[in-house]
C-alpha atoms as a PDB file:
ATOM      1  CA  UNK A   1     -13.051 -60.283-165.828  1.00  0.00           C
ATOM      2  CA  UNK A   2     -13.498 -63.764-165.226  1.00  0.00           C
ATOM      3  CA  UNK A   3     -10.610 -64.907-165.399  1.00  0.00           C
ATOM      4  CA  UNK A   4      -9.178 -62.575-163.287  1.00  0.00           C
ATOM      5  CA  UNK A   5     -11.180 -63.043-160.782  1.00  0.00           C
ATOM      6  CA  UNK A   6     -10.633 -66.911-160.576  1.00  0.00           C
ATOM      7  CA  UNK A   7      -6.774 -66.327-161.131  1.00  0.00           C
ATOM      8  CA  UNK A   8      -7.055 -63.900-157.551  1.00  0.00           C
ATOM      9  CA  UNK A   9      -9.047 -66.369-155.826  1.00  0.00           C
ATOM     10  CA  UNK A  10      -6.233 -69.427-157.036  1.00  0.00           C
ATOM     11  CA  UNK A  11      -3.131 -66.838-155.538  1.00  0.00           C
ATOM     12  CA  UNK A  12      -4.972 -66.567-152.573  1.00  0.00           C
ATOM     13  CA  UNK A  13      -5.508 -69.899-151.722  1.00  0.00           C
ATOM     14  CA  UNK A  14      -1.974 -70.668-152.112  1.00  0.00           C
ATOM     15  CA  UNK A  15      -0.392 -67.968-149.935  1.00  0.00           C
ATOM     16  CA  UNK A  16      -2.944 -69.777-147.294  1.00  0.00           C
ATOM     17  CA  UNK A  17      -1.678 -72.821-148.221  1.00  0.00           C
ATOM     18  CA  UNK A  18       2.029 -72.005-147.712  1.00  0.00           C
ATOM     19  CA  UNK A  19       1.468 -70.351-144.075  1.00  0.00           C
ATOM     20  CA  UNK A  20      -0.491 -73.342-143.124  1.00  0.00           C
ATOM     21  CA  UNK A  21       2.354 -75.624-143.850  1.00  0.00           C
ATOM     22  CA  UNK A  22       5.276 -73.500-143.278  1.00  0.00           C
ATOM     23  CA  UNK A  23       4.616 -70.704-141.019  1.00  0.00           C
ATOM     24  CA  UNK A  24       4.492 -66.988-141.372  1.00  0.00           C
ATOM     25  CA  UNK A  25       8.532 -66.781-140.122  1.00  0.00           C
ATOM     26  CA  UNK A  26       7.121 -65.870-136.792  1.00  0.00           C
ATOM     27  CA  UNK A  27       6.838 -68.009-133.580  1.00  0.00           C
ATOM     28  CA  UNK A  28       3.144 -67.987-132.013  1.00  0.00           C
ATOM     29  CA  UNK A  29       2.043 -69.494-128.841  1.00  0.00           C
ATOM     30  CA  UNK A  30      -0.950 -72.043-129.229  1.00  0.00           C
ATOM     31  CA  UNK A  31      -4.478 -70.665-128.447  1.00  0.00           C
ATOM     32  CA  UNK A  32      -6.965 -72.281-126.830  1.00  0.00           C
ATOM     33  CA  UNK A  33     -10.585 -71.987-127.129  1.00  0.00           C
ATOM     34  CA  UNK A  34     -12.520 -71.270-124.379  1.00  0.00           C
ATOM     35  CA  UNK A  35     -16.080 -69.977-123.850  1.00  0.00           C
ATOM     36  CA  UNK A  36     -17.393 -66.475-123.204  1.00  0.00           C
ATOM     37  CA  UNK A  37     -19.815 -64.522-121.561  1.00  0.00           C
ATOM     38  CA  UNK A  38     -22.330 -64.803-124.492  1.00  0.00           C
ATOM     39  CA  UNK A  39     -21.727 -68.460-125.394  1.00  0.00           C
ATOM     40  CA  UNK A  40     -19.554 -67.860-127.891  1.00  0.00           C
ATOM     41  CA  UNK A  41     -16.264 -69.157-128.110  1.00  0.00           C
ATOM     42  CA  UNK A  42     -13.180 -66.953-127.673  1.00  0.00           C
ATOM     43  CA  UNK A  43      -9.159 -68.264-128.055  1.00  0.00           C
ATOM     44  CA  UNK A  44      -6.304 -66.706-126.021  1.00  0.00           C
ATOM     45  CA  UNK A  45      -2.876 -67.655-125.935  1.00  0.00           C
ATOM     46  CA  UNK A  46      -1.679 -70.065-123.370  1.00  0.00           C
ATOM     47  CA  UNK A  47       0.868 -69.539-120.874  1.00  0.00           C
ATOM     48  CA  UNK A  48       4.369 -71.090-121.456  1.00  0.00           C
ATOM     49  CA  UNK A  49       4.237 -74.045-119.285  1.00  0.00           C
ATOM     50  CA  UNK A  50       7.346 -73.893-116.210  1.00  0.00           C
ATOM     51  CA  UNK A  51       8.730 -77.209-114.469  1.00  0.00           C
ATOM     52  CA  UNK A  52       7.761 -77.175-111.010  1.00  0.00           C
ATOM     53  CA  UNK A  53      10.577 -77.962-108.700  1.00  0.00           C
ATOM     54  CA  UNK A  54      10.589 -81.135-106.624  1.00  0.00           C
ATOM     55  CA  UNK A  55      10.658 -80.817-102.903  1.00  0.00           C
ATOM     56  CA  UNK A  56      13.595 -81.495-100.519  1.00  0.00           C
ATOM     57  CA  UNK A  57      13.992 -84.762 -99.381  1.00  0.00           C
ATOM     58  CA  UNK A  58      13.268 -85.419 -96.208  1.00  0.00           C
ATOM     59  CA  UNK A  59      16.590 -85.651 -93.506  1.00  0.00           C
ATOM     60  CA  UNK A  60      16.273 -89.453 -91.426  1.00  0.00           C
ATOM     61  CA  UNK A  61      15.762 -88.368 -87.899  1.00  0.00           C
ATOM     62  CA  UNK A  62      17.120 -90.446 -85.241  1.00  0.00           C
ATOM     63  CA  UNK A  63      15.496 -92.055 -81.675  1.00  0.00           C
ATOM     64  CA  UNK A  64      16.379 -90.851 -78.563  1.00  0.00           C
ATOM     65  CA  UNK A  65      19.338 -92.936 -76.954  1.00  0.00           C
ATOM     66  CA  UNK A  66      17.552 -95.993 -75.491  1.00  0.00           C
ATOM     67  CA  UNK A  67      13.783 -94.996 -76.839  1.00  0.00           C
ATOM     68  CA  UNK A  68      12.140 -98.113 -78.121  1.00  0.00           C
ATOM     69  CA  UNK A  69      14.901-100.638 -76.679  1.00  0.00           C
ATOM     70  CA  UNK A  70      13.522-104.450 -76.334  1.00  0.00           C
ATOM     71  CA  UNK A  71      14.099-105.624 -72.921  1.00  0.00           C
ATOM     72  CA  UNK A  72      17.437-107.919 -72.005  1.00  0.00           C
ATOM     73  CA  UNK A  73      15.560-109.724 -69.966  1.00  0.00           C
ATOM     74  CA  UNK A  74      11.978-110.493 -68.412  1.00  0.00           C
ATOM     75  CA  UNK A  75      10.537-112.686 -65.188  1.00  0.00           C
ATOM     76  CA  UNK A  76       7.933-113.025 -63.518  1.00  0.00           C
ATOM     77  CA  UNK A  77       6.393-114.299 -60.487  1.00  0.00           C
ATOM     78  CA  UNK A  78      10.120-114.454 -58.928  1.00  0.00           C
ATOM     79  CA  UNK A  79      10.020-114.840 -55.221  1.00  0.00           C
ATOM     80  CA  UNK A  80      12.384-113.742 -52.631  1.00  0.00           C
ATOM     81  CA  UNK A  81      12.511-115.333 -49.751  1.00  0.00           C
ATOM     82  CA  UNK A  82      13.487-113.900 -46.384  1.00  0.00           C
ATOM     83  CA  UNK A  83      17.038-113.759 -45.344  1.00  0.00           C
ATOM     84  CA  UNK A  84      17.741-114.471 -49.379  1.00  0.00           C
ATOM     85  CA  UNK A  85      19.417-112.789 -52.147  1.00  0.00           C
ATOM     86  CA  UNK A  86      18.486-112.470 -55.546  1.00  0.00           C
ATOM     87  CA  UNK A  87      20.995-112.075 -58.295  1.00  0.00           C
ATOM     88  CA  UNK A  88      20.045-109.871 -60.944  1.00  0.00           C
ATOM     89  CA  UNK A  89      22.437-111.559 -63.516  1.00  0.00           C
ATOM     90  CA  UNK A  90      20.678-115.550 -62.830  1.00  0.00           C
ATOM     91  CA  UNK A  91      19.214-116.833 -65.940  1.00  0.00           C
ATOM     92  CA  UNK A  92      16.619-117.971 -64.601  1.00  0.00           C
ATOM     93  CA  UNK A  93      16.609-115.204 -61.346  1.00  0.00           C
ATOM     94  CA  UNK A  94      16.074-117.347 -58.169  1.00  0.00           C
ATOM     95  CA  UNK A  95      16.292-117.102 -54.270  1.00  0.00           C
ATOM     96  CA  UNK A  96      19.484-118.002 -52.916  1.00  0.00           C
ATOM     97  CA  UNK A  97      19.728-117.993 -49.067  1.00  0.00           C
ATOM     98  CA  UNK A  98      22.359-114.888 -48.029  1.00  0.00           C
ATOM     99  CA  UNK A  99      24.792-117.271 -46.343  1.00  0.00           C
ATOM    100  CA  UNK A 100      25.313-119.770 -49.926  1.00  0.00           C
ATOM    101  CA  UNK A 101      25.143-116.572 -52.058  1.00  0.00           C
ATOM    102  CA  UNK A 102      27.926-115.323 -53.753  1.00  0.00           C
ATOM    103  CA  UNK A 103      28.912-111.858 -53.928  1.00  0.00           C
ATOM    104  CA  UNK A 104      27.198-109.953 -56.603  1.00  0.00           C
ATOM    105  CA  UNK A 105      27.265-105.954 -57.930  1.00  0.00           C
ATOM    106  CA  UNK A 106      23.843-106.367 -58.978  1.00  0.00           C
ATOM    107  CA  UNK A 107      21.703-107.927 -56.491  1.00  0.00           C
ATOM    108  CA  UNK A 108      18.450-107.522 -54.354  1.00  0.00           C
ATOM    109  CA  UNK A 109      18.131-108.422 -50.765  1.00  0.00           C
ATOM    110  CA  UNK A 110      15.421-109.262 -48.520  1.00  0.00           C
ATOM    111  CA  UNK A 111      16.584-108.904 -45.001  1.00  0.00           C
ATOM    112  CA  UNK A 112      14.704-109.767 -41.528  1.00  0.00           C
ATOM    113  CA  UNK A 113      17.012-108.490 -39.587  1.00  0.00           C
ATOM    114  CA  UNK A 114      16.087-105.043 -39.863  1.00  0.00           C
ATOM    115  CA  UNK A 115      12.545-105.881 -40.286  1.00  0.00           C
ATOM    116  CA  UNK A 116      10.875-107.416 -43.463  1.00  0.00           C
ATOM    117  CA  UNK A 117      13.171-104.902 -46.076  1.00  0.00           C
ATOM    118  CA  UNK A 118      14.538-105.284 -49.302  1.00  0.00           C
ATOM    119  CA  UNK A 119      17.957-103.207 -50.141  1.00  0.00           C
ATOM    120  CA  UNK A 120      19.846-103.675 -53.663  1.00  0.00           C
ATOM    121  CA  UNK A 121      23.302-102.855 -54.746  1.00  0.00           C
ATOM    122  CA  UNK A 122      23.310 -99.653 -56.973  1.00  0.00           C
ATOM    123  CA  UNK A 123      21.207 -96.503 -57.423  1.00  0.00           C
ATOM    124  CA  UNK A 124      17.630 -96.945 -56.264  1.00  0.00           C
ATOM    125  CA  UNK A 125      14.473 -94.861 -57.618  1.00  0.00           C
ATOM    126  CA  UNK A 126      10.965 -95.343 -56.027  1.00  0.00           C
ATOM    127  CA  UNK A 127       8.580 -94.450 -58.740  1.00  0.00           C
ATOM    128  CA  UNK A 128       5.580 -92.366 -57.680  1.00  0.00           C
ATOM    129  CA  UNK A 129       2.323 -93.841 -58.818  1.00  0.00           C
ATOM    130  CA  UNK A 130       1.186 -93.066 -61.855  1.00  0.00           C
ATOM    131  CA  UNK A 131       4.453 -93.502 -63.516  1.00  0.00           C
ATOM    132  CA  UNK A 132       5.293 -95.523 -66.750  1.00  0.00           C
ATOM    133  CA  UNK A 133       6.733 -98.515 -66.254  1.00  0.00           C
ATOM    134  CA  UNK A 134       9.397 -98.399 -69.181  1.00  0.00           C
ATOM    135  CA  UNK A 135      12.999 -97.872 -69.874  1.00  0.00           C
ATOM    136  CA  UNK A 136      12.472 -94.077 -70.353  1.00  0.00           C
ATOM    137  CA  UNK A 137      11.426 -93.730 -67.093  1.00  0.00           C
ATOM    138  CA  UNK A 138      13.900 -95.641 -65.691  1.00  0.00           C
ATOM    139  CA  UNK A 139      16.652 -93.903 -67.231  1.00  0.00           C
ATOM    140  CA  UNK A 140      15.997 -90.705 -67.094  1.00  0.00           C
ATOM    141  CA  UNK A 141      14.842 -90.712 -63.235  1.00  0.00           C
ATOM    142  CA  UNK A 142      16.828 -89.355 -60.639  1.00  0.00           C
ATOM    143  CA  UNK A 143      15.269 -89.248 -57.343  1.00  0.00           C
ATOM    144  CA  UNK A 144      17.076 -91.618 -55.521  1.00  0.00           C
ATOM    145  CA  UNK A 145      16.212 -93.956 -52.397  1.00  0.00           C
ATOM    146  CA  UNK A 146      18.881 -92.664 -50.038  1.00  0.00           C
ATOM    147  CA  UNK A 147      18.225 -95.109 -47.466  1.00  0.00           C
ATOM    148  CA  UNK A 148      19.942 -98.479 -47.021  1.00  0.00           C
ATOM    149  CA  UNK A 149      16.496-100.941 -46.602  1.00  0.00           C
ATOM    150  CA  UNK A 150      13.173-100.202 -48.400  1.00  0.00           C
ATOM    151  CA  UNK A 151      10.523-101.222 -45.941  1.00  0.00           C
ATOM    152  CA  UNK A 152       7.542-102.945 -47.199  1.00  0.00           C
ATOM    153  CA  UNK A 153       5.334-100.050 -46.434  1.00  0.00           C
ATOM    154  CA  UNK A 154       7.478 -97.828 -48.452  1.00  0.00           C
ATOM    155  CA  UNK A 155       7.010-100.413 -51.561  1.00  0.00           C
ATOM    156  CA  UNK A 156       3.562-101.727 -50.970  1.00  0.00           C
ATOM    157  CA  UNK A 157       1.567-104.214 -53.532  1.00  0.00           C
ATOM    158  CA  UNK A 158       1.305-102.536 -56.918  1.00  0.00           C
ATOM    159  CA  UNK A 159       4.687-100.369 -56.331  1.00  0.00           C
ATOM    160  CA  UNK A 160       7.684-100.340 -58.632  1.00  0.00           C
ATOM    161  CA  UNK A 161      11.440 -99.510 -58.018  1.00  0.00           C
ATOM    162  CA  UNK A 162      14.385 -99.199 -60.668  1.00  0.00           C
ATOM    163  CA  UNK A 163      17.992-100.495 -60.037  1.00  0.00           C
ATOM    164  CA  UNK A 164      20.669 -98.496 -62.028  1.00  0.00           C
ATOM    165  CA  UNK A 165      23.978-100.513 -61.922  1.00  0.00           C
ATOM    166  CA  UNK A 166      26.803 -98.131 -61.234  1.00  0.00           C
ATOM    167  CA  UNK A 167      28.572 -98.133 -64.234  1.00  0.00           C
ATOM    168  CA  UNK A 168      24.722 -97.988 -65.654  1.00  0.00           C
ATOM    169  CA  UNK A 169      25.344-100.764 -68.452  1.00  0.00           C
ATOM    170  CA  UNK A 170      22.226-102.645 -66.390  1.00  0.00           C
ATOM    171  CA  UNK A 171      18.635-101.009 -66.326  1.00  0.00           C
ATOM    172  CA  UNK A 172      16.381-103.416 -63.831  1.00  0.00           C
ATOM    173  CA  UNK A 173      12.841-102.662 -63.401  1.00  0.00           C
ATOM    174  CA  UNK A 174      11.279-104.604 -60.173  1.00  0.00           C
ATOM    175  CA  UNK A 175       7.804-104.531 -59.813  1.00  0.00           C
ATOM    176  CA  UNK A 176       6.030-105.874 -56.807  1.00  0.00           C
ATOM    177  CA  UNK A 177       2.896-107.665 -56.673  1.00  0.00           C
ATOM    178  CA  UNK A 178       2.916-109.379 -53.426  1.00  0.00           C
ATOM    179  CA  UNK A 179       4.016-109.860 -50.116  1.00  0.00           C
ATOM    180  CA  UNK A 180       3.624-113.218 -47.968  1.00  0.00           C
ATOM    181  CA  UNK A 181       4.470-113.215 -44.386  1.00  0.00           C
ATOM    182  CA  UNK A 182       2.464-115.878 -42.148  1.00  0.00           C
ATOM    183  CA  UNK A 183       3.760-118.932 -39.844  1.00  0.00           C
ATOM    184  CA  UNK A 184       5.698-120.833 -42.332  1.00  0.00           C
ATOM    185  CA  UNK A 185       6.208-118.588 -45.461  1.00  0.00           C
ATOM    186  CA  UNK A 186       7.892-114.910 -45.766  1.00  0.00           C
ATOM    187  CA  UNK A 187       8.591-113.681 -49.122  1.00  0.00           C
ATOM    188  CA  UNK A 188       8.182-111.246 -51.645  1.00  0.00           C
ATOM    189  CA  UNK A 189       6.538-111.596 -55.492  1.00  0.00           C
ATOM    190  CA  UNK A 190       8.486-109.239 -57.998  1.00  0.00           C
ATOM    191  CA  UNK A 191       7.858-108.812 -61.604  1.00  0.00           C
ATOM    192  CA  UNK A 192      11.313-107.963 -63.399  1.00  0.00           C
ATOM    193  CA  UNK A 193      12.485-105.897 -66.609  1.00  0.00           C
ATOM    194  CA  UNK A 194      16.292-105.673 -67.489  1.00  0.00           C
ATOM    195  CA  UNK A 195      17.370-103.617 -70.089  1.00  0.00           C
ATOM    196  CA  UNK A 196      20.883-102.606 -71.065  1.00  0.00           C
ATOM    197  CA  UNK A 197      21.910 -98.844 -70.114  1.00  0.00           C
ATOM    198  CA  UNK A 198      23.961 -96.460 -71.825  1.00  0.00           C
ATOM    199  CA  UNK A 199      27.155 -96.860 -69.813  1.00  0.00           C
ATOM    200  CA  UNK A 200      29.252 -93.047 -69.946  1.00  0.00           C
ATOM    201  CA  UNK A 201      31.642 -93.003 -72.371  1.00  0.00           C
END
């Protein structure tokens, strides 16, 4: 009886044995112990684990045409004097009396003769207070001065004015922060911003 006994217990050990190390033939998921309710300890079988996908790579966007650009060309504190052209294309800008000026496309004039005015060559915009100062602006406005002479009351101190060249490959920005008329002086103090346009193809 004995023997038996211990030979049962022996046969029983080893079937454990041979599962533990090989397997029953059949393919189990892994449990995992968790907790329950009563403090106990519980397994369940865990979810096969899934590959998550990676997301989309982002497309490179691209500026506006001209958003961003670094000015050409910057001066200030140029003055004009009367009865003097400036050149917009002088490195440095500087007033050149009408008479020993040459000819220019892109120029700025300040004229007595029809009463303390400035005209320029090219398509004029007056920019309404309040507007940015930049290229943007510049560029994209297109209410333009149809007159011939800006008067000085139509582009006080603290006014601004772009110049679009006509084939628009020049963008100038002319700011104006004074103007000097007395007994032996009459000119005009301008701030000015060049940047390149975006000539039609």
């Amino acid at each position: 009886m004995g023997t038996a006994l211990l030979l049962g217990i022996v046969q029983g050990l080893g079937s454990s044995l041979v599962d533990a190390v090989f397997g029953d033939g059949e393919d189990k998921p892994a449990a995992s112990a968790t907790p329950d309710s009563s403090g106990g300890v519980s397994s369940s079988s865990a979810a096969p684990a899934t590959k998550s996908a990676s997301p989309p790579a982002a497309s490179p966007t691209s500026s506006p045409p001209g958003a961003g650009l670094e000015p050409l060309y910057q001066q200030q504190g140029v003055r004009l004097s009367a009865d003097s052209v400036l050149d917009f294309e002088d490195r440095p800008m500087r007033s050149t009396p009408k008479q020993n000026a040459l000819t220019s496309p892109w120029e700025l004039i300040h004229d007595l003769n029809s009463g303390s005015t400035l005209s320029a060559r090219g398509q004029v915009a007056i920019l309404r207070p309040g507007q940015s100062r930049t290229f943007e602006t510049c560029s994209s406005e297109d209410r333009y001065f149809l007159g011939e002479y800006m008067r000085s009351t139509q582009i006080p101190v603290g006014s601004a004015f772009c110049v679009t060249s006509e084939d628009r490959g020049l963008i100038t920005l002319v700011q104006v922060k004074s103007w000097t008329q007395n007994e032996t002086s009459n000119y005009v103090t301008l701030d000015i911003t060049q940047w390149a346009g975006t000539p039609p193809t």
